[in-house]
Protein backbone atom coordinates (compact mmCIF):
# COMPACT_ATOMS: atom_id res chain seq x y z
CA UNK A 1 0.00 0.00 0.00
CA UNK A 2 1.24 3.18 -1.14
CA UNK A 3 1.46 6.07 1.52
CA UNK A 4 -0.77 9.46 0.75
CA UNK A 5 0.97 11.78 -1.74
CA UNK A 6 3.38 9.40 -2.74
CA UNK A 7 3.27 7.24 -6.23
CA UNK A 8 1.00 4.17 -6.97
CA UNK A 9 3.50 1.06 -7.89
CA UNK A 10 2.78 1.18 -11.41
CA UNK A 11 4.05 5.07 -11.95
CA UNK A 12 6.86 4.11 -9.44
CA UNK A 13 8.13 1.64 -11.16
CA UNK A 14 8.64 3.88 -14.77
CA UNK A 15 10.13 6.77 -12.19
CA UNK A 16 12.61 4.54 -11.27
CA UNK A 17 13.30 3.01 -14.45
CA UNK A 18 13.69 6.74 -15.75
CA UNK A 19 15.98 7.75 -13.16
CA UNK A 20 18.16 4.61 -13.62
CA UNK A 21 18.83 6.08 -17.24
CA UNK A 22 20.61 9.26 -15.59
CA UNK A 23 24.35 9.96 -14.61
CA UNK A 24 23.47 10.65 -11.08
CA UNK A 25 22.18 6.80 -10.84
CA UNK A 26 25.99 5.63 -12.93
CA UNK A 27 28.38 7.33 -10.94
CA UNK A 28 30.85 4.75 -11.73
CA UNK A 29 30.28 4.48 -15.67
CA UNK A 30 30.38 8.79 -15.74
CA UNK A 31 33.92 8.70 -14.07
CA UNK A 32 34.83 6.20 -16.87
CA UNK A 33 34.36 8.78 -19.14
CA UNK A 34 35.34 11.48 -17.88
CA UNK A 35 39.00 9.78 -17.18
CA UNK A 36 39.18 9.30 -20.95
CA UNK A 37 38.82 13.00 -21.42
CA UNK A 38 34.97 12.70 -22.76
CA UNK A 39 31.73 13.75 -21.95
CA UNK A 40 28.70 11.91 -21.54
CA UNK A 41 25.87 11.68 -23.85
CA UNK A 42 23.69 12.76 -21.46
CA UNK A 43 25.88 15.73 -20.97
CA UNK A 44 26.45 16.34 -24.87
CA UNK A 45 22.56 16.79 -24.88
CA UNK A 46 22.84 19.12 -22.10
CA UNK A 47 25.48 21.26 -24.05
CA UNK A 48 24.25 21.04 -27.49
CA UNK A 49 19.79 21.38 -27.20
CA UNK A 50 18.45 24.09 -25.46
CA UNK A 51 17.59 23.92 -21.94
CA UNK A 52 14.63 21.82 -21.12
CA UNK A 53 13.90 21.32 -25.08
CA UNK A 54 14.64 17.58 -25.04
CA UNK A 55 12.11 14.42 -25.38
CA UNK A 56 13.95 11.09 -25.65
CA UNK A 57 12.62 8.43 -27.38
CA UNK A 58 13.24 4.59 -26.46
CA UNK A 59 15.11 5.48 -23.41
CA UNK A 60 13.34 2.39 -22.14
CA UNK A 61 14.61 -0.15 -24.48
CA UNK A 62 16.73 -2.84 -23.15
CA UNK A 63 19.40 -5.36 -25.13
CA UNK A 64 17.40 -8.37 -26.69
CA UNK A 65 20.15 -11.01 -25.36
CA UNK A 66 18.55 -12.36 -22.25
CA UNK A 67 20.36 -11.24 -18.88
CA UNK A 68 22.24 -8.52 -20.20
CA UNK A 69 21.34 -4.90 -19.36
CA UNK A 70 22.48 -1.78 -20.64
CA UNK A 71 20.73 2.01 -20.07
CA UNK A 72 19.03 3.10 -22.84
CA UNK A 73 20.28 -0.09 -24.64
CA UNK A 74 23.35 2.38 -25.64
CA UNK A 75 21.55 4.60 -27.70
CA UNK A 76 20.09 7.96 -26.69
CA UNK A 77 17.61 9.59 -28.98
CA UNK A 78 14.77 12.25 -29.25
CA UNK A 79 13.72 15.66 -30.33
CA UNK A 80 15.36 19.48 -29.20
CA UNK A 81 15.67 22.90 -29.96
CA UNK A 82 19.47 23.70 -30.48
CA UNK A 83 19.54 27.59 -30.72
CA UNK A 84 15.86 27.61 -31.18
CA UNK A 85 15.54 25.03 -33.99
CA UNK A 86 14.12 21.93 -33.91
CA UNK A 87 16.31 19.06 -34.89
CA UNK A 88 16.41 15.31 -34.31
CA UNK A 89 19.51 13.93 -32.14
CA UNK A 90 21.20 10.30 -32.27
CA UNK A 91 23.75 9.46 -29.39
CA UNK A 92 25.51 6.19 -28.90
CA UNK A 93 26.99 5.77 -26.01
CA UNK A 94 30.31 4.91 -25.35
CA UNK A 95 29.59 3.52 -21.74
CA UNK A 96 27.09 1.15 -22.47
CA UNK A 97 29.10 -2.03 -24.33
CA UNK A 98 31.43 0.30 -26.06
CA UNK A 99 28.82 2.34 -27.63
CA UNK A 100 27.89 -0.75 -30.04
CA UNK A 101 25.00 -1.17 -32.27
CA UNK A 102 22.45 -3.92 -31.50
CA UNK A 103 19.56 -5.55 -32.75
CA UNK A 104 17.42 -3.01 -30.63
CA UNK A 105 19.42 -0.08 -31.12
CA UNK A 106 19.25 -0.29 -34.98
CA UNK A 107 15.46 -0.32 -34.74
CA UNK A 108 15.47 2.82 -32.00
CA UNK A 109 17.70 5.00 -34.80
CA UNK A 110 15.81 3.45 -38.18
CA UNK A 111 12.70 5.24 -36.12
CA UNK A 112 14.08 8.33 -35.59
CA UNK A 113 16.00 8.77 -39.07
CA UNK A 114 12.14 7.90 -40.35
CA UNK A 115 11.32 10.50 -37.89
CA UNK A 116 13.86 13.43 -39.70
CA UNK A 117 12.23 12.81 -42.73
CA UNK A 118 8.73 12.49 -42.34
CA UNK A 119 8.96 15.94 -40.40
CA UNK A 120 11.93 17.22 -42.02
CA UNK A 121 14.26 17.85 -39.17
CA UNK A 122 17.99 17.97 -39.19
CA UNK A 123 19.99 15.08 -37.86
CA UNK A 124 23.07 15.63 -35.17
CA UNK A 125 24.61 12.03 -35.22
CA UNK A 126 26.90 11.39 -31.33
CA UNK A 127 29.08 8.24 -33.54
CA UNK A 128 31.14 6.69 -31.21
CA UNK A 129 31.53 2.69 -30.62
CA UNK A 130 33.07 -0.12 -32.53
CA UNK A 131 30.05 -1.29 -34.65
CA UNK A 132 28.23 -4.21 -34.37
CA UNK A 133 27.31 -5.84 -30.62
CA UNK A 134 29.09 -9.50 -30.84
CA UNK A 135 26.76 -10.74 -28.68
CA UNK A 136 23.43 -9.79 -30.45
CA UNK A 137 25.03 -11.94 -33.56
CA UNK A 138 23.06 -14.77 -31.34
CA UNK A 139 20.02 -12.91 -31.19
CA UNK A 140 17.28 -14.78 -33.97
CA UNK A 141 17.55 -13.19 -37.20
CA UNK A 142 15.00 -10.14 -37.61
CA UNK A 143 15.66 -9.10 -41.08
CA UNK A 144 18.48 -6.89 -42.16
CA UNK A 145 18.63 -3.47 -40.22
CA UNK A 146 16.93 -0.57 -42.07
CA UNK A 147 19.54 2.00 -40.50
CA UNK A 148 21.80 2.80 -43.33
CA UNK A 149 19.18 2.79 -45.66
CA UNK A 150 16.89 4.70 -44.49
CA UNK A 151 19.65 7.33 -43.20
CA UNK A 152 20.86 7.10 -46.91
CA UNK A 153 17.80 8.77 -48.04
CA UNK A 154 17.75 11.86 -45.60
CA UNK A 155 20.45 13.25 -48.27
CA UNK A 156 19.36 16.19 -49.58
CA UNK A 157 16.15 16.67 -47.48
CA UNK A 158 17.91 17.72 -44.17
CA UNK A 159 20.95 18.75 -42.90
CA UNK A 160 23.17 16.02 -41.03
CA UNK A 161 26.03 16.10 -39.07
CA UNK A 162 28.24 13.57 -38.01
CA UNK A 163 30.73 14.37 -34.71
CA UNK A 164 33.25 11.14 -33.69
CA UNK A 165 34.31 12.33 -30.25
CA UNK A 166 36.78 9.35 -30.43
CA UNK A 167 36.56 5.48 -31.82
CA UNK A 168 33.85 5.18 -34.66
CA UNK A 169 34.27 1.92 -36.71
CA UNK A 170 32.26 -0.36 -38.98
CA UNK A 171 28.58 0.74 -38.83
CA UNK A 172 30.09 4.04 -37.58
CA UNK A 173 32.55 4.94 -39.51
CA UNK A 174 29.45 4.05 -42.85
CA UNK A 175 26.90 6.59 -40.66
CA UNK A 176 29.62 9.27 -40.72
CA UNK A 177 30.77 8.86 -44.18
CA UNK A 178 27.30 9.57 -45.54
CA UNK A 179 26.48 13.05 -43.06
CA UNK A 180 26.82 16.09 -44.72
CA UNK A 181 29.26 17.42 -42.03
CA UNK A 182 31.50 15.23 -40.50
CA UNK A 183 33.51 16.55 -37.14
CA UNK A 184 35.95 14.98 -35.67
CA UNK A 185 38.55 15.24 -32.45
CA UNK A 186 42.47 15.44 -32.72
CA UNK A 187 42.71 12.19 -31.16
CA UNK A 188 39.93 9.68 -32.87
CA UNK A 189 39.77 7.01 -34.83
CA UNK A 190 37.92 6.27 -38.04
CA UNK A 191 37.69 2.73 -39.41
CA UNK A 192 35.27 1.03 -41.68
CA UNK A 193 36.90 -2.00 -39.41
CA UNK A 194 38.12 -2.84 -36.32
CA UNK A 195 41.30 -4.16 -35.05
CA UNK A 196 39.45 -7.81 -34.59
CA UNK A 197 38.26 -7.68 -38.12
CA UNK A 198 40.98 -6.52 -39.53
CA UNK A 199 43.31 -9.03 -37.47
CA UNK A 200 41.17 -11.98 -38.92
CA UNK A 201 40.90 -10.63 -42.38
CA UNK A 202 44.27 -9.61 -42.72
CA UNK A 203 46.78 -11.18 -39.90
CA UNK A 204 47.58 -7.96 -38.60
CA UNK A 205 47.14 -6.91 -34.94
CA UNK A 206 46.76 -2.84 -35.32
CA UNK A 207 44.92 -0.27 -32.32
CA UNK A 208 42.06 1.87 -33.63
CA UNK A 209 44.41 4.89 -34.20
CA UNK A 210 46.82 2.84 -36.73
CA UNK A 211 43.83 1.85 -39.08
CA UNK A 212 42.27 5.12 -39.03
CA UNK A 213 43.81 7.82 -37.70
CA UNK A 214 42.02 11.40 -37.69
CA UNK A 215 45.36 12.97 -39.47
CA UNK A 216 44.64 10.74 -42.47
CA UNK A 217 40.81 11.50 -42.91
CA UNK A 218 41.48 15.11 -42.64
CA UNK A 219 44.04 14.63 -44.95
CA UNK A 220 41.60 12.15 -47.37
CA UNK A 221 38.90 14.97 -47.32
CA UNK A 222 37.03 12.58 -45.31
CA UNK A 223 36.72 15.16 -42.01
CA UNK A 224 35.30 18.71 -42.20
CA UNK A 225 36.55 19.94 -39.63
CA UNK A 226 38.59 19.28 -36.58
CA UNK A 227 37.88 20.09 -33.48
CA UNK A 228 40.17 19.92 -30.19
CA UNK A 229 37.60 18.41 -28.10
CA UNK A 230 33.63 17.59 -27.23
CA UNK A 231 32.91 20.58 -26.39
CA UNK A 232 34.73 22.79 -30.10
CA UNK A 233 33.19 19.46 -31.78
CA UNK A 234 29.46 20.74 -30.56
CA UNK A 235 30.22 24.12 -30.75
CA UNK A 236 31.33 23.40 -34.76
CA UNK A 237 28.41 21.68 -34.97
CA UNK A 238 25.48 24.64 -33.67
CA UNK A 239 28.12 26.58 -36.38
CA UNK A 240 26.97 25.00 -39.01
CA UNK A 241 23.62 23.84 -38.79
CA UNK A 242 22.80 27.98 -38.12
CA UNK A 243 23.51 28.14 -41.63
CA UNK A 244 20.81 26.26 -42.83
CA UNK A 245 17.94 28.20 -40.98
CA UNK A 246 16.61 31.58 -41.05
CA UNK A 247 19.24 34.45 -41.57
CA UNK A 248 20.75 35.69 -38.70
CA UNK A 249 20.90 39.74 -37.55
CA UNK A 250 23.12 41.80 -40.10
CA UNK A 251 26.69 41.38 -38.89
CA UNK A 252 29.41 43.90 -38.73
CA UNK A 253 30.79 44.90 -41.80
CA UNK A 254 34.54 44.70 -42.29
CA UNK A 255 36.94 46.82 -43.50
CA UNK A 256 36.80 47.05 -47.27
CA UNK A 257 40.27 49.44 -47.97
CA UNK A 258 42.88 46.17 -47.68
CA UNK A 259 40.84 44.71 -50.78
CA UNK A 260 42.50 47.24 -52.86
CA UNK A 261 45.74 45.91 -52.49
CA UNK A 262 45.55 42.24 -51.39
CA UNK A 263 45.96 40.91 -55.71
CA UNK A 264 49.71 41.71 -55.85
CA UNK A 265 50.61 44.03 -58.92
CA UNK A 266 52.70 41.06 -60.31
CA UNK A 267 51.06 38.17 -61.54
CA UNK A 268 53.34 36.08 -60.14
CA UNK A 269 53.42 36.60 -57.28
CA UNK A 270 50.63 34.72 -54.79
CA UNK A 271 48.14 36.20 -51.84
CA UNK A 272 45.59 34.30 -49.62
CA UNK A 273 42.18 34.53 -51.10
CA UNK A 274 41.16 33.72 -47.42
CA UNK A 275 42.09 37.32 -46.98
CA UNK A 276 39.74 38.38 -49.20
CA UNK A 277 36.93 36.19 -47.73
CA UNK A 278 37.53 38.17 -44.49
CA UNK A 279 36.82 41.32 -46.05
CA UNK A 280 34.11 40.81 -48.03
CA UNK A 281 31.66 39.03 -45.19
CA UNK A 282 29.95 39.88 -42.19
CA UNK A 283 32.85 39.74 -39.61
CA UNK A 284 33.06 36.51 -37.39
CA UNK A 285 30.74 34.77 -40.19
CA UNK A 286 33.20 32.53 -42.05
CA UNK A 287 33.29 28.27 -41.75
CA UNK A 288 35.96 27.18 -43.78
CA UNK A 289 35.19 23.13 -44.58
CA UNK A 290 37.67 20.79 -45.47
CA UNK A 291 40.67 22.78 -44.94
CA UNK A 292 43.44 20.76 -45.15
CA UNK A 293 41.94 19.09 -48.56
CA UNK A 294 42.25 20.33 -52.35
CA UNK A 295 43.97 23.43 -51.35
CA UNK A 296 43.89 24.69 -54.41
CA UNK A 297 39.99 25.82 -53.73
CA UNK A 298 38.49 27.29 -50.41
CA UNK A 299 35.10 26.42 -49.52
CA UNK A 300 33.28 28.17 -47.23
CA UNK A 301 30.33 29.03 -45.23
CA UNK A 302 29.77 32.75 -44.40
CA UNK A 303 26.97 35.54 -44.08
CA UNK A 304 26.19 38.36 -46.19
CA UNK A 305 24.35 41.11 -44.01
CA UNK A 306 22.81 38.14 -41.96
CA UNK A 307 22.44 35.76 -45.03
CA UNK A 308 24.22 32.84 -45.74
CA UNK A 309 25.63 31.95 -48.76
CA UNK A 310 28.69 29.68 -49.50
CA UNK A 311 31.99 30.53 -51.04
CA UNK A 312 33.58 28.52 -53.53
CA UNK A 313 36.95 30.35 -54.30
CA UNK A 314 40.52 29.42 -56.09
CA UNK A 315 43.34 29.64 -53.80
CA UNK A 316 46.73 31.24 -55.68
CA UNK A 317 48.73 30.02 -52.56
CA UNK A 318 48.42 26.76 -54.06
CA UNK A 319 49.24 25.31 -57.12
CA UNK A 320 48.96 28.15 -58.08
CA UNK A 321 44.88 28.36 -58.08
CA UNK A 322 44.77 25.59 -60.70
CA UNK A 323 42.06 22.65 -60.43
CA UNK A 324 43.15 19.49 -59.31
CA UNK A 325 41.01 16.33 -58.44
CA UNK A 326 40.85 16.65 -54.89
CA UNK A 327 40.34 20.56 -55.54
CA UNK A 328 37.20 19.56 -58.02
CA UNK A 329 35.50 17.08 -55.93
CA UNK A 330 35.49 19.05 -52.79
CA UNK A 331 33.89 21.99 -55.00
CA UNK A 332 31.87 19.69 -56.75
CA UNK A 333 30.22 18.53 -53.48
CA UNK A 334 29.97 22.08 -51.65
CA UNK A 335 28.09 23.26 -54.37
CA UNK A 336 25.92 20.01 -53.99
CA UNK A 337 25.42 21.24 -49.98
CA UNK A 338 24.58 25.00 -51.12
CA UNK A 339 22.50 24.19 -54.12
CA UNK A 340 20.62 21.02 -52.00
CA UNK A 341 19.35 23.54 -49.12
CA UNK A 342 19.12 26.73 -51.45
CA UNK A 343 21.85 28.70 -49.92
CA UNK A 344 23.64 30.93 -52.67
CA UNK A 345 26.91 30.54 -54.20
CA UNK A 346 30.02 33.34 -54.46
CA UNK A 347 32.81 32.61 -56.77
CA UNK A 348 35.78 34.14 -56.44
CA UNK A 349 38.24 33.31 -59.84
CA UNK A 350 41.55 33.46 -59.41
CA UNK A 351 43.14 30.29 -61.94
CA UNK A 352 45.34 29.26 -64.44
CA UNK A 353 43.09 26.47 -65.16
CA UNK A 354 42.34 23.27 -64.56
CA UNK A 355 45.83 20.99 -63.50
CA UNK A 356 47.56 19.97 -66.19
CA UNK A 357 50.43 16.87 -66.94
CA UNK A 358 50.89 13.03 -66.54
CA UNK A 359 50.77 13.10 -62.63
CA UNK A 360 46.96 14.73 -62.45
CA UNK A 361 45.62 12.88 -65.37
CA UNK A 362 46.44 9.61 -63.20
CA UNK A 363 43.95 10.96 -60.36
CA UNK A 364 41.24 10.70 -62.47
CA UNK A 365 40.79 14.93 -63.59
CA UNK A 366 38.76 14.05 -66.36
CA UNK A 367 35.99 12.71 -64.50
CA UNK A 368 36.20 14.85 -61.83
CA UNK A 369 36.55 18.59 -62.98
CA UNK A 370 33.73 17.36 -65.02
CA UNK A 371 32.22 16.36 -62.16
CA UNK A 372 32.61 20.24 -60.67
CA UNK A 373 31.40 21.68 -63.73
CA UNK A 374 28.29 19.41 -63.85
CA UNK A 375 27.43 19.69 -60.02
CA UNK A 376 27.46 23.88 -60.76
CA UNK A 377 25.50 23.96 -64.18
CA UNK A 378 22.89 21.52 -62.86
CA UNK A 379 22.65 23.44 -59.71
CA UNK A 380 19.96 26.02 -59.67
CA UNK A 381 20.27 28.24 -56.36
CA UNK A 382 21.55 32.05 -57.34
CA UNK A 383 25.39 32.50 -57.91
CA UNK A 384 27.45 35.34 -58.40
CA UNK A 385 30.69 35.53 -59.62
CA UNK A 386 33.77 38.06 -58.62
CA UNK A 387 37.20 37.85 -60.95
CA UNK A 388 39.87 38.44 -58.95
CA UNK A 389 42.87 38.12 -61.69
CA UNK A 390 43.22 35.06 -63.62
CA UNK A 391 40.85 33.76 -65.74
CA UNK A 392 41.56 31.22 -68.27
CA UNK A 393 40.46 28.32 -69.95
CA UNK A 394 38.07 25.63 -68.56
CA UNK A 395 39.14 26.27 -65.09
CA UNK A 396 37.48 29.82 -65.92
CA UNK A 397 34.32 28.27 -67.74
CA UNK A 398 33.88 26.25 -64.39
CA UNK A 399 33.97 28.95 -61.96
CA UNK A 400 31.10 30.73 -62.51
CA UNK A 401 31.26 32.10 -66.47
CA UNK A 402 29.48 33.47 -68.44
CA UNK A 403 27.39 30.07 -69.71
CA UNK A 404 26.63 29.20 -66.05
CA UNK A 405 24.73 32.07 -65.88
CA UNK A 406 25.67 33.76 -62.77
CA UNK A 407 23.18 36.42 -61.49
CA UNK A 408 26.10 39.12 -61.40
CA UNK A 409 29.69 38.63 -63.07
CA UNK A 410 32.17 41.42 -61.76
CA UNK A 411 35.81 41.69 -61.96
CA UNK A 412 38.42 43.68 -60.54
CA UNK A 413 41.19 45.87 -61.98
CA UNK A 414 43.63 43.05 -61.96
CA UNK A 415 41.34 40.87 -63.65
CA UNK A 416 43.36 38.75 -66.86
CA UNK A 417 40.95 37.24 -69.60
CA UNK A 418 42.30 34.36 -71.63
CA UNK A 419 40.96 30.84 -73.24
CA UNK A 420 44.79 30.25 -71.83
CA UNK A 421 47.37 31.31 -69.66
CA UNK A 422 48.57 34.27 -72.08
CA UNK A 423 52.45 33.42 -71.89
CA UNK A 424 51.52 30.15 -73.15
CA UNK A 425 49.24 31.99 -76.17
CA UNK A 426 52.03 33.55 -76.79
CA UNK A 427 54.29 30.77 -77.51
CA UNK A 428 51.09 29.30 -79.76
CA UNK A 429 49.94 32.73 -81.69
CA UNK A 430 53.53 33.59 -82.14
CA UNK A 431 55.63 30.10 -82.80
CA UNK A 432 56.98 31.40 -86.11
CA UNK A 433 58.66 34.90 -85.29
CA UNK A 434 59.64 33.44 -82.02
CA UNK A 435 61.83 29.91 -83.52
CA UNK A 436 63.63 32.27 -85.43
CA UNK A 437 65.27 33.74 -82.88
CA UNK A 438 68.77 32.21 -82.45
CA UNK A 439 69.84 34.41 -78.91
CA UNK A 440 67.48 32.97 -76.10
CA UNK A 441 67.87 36.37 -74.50
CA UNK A 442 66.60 38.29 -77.61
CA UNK A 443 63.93 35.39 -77.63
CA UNK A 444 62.73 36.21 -74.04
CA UNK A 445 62.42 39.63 -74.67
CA UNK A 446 60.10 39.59 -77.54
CA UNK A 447 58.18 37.03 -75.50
CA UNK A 448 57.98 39.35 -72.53
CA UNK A 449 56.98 42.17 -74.99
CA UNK A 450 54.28 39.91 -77.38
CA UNK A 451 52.72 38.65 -73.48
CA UNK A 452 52.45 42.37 -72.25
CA UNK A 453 50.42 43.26 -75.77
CA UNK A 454 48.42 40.21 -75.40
CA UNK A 455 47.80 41.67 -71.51
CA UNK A 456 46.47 45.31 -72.79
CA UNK A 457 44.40 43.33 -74.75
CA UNK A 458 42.66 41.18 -71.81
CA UNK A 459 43.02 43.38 -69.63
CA UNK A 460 39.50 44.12 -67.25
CA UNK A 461 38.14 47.13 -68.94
CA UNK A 462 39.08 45.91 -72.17
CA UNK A 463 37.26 42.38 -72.05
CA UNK A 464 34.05 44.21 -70.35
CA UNK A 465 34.25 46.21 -73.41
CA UNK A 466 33.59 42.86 -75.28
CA UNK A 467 31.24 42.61 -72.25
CA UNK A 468 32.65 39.93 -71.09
CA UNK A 469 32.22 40.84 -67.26
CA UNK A 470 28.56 42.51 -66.47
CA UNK A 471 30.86 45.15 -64.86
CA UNK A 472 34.41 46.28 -63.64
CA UNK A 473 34.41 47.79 -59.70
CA UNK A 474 36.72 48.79 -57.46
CA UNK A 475 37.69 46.12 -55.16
CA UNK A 476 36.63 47.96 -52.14
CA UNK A 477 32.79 47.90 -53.49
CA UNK A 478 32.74 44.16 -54.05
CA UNK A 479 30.53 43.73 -50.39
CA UNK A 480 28.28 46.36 -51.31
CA UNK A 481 28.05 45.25 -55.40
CA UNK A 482 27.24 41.50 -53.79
CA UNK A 483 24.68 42.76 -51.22
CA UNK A 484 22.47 45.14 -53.43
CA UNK A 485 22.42 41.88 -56.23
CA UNK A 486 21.47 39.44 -53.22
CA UNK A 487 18.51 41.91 -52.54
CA UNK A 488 17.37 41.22 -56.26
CA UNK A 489 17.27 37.58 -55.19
CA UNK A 490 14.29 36.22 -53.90
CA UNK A 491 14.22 33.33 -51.07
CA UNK A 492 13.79 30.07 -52.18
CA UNK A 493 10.11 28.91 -51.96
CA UNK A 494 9.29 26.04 -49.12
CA UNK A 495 10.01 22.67 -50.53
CA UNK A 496 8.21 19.41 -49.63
CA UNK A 497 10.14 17.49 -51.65
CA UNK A 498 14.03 16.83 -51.91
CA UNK A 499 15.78 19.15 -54.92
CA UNK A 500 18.70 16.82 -54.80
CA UNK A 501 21.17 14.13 -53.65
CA UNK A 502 24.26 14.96 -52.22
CA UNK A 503 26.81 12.54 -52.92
CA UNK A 504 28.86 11.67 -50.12
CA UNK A 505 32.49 12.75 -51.76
């Protein structure tokens, strides 16, 4: 008999079952984690959603193998508000039997990825654990698990983002290749197989960080971004998922003078276009993705008076600004991101081209720079296009010319028209009258002299004469020129279905 004001046995049975699911009622399991440096997933939640915003879902669900118990049966889910949006949240956690995935937990995340898309919510994904539970292999056979599948087909509809706060391998490591965003700390692990399968497949006894270290994804393209620990991972995460909801309060201008000298007078010499980023966006506002991977392009989040749009911009400190593979698929899929989720596109020009000789045709450039340029003429959010200098050849007709039909094409002073780097027109246009030189000095100096013609001739004002370029501004009005054209550009209309795929590299 229950005493007055105090539960009936049914209710107190699901209040203690509830509390059981806390860190105040695993004291032992929290100080686990905490010696290896990590939070728990209950306190991830309690960083990353909004106070008092979340509802779990399954937090009752127990292992199927008989005996064996396990809060939450390693997997918390539900609903929150993170910075006032509503999004769907996946956790696996580590203390529970490593963080695996089970028979029940693969039916408790199949729900709630069915969940994201029926009500179109974004998807943060907690990945860490070794993959499958050994000991639900002996569990009777319920059908192949829906997970990936169904996860598979939130591309495109909602934003999701992946975080491994250490060790994610086989069903983990496949859940945070397909997100959109994948974080990652300095010191984890990525592995599409553990150290037991991998011993038994290949005879080789290897830890988690010698299969997959985090230096070698980021290095692959496979990370976005790094983050030191649990607590930059979910602050890069609220980052970039702001993004993809309403805009945000104008931000602060920067300082538009430095634009006016950042393109060195010699077009030799290099700059960081990442300087130029700076000064054309609201201050504070940029993301850079995929830093460490195809250099030779910058990709970027940022805001525009409040809006976001993303950057997609060659990089002269590398390669000179040329296209490479890795430089064209890590466009190529940006743009995929942007276009997906209607967020407009900036491209800054600054290239040679696309990569040329026997060493980049072996990585497969064909395919892939056509893979850019397809991904940007098939897209259909607004772009606008800024020539910094160089503009020649296909690597030109990819970022953002004339045919792809930007909504504004400007170009700066320094800008440098050409179907080809114009030294090497030269040595085309004027092959003759240059073999016949027999003193390579007297040679070099009609070369110098036949390029500098050919540069008066492709020079900025002269090709928006052939109105090539919609216009020619001075550097320090590129914000303003890129603000008044993003007021001509309507929002994007609600969508109830998915505009597109995104591939995931």
């Amino acid at each position: 008999m229950s005493l007055p004001n105090s539960p009936r046995p049914d209710l107190q049975v699901v209040l203690d079952a509830q509390r059981a699911l806390l860190d105040a009622a695993r004291p032992e399991a929290v100080a686990r984690q905490h010696a290896r440096g990590r939070l728990t997933v209950r306190e991830v939640i309690a960083t990353l959603a909004d106070a008092d915003s979340f509802v779990e879902y399954g937090g009752l669900a127990r292992p199927a193998v008989r005996d064996m118990t396990g809060p939450a049966d390693g997997l918390v889910m539900g609903t929150a508000q993170v910075q006032g949006r509503a999004v769907d949240l996946v956790l696996y956690d580590y203390t529970v039997h490593g963080g695996t995935q089970s028979a029940i937990n693969h039916i408790k995340i199949a729900r709630m990825f069915e969940h994201a898309m029926r009500h179109r919510l974004p998807v943060i994904c907690w990945l860490e654990g070794g993959g499958a539970r050994t000991q639900d292999m002996l569990v009777p056979a319920r059908g192949a698990s829906a997970t990936f599948v169904v996860f598979a087909r939130l591309s495109g509809r909602v934003p999701t983002i992946g975080i491994v706060p250490s060790r994610a391998f086989a069903g983990h490591a496949n859940l945070a290749g397909m997100c959109d965003l994948l974080i990652a700390a300095r010191d984890s692990a990525i592995g599409m197989a553990g150290p037991p399968l991998v011993e038994a497949a290949m005879g080789i006894r290897l830890t988690p960080e010698e299969i997959g270290p985090v230096d070698a994804h980021v290095q692959s393209g496979v990370v976005d971004l790094l983050a030191d620990d649990d607590a930059h991972a979910i602050e890069l995460a609220k980052r970039y998922l702001a993004y993809f909801g309403p805009a945000a309060p104008p931000g602060e201008a920067p300082d538009p003078e430095p634009l006016r000298q950042l393109v060195p007078e010699n077009p030799r010499r290099a700059y960081d276009v990442k300087k130029v980023i700076a000064h054309i966006a609201d201050l504070d506002s940029v993301l850079e993705l995929k830093p460490s991977y195809g250099k030779s392009v910058v990709t970027s989040l940022v805001r525009f008076a409040g809006r976001a749009v993303g950057i997609v911009a060659n990089q002269p400190m590398h390669l000179g600004g040329a296209i490479d593979s890795a430089a064209s698929v890590k466009a190529a899929r940006f743009v995929q991101i942007c276009d997906a989720y209607d967020i407009p596109l900036l491209l800054l020009c600054d290239t040679p081209g696309l990569m040329v000789g026997p060493e980049a045709e072996k990585t497969g450039l064909v395919r892939h720079s056509g893979r850019l340029l397809s991904a940007i003429a098939n897209a259909t959010t607004p772009m606008m296009t800024v020539v910094l200098r160089k503009a020649y050849g296909l690597g030109y007709y990819v970022m953002g010319s004339q045919p792809l039909e930007p909504a504004v094409l400007l170009a700066w002073p320094s800008a440098e028209y050409g179907g080809m780097g114009l030294g090497g027109a030269v040595n085309i246009l004027h092959k003759a009258e240059l073999a016949a030189f027999t003193d390579p000095a007297a040679r070099a100096k009609r070369h110098a002299e036949l390029t500098d013609e050919l540069k008066r001739e492709h020079a900025a004002v002269e090709a928006a004469g052939k109105f090539i370029y919609d216009n020619v501004i001075d550097p320090a009005d590129t914000r303003e020129m890129l603000l008044r054209t993003l007021r001509t550009l309507a929002p994007a209309a609600a969508r109830s279905e998915r505009k597109r795929v995104i591939e995931p590299f």
